[in-house]
Protein backbone atom coordinates (compact mmCIF):
# COMPACT_ATOMS: atom_id res chain seq x y z
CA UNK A 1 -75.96 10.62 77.62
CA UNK A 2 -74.01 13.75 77.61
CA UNK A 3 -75.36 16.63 75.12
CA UNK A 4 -72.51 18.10 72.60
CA UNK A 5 -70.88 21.02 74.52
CA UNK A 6 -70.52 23.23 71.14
CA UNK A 7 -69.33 26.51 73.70
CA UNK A 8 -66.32 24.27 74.37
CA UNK A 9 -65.15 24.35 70.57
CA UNK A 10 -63.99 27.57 69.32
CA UNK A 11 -65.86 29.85 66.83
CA UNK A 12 -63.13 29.56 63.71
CA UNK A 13 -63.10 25.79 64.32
CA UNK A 14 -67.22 24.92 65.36
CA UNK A 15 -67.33 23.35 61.86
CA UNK A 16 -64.11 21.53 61.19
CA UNK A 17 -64.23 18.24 61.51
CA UNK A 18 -61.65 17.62 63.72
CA UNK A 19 -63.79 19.38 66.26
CA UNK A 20 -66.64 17.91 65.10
CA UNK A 21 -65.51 14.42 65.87
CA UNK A 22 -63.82 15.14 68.99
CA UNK A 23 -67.74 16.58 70.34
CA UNK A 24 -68.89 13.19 68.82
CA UNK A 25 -65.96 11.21 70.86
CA UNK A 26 -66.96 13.25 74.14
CA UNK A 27 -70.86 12.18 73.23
CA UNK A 28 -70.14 8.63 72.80
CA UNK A 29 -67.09 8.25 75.86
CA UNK A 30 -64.37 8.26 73.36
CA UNK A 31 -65.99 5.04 71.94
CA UNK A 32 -64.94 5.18 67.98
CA UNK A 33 -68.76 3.88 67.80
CA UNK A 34 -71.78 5.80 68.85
CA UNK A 35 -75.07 3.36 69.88
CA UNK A 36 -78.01 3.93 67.78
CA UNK A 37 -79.57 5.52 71.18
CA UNK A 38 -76.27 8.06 71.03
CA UNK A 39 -76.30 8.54 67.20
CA UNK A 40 -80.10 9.52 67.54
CA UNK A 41 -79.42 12.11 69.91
CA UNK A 42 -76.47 13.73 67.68
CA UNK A 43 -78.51 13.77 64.95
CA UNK A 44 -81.80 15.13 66.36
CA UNK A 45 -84.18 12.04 65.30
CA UNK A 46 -85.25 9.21 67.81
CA UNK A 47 -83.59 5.92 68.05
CA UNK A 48 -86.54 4.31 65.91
CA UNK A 49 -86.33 6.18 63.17
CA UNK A 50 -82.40 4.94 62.73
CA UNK A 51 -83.54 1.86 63.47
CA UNK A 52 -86.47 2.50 60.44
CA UNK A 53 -84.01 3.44 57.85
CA UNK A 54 -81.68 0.92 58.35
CA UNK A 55 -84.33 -1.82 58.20
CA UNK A 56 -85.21 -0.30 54.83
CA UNK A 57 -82.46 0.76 53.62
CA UNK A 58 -79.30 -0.93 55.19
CA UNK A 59 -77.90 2.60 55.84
CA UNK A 60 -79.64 5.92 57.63
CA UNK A 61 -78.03 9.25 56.68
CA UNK A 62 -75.63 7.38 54.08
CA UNK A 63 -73.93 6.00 57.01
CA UNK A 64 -74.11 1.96 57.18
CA UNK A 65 -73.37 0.35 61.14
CA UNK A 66 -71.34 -2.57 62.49
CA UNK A 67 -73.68 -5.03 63.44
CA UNK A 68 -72.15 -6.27 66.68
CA UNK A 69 -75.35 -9.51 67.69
CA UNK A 70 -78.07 -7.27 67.94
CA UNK A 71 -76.74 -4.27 68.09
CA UNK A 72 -76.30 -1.31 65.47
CA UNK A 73 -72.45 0.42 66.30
CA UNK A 74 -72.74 3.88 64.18
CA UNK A 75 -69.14 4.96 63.36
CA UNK A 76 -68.10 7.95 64.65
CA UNK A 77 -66.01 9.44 62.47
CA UNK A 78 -68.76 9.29 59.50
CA UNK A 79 -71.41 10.99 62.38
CA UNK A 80 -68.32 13.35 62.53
CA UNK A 81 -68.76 13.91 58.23
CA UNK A 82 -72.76 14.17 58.49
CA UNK A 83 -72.70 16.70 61.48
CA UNK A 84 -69.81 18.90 59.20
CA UNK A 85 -71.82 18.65 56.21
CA UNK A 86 -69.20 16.64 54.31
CA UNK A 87 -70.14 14.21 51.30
């Protein structure tokens, strides 16, 4: 997994979202889904925590996944919102 290169995204843009979601698009391999594993490391928590609020709450961060068979699909574009600071 491939840490966010912030130094790539220029000071007057570092937080528009735009550039926000293009860092989370270079995290998850231009995927417009991040894993749970992926959206763990964006966020700064570990992959069992997001796992631990979903199970309670159906959502973690305000953000609810695809469930794809076992798997949790976080989408990107909301990371995008959370990382920004966006409602």
């Amino acid at each position: 997994m491939k840490p966010i290169d912030y130094e790539a995204v220029s000071p007057n843009q570092k937080y528009q979202l735009p550039a926000l979601l293009e860092a989370v698009l270079r995290c998850t391999a231009g995927r417009p889904h991040a894993t749970t594993e992926e959206f763990g490391h964006l966020t700064g928590k570990a992959p069992q925590t997001i796992r631990k609020n979903y199970c309670q709450t159906g959502a973690c961060f305000g953000i609810r996944p695809l469930k794809l068979g076992n798997r949790l699909l976080w989408p990107a574009d909301a990371i995008a919102q959370l990382l920004g600071g966006a409602k």
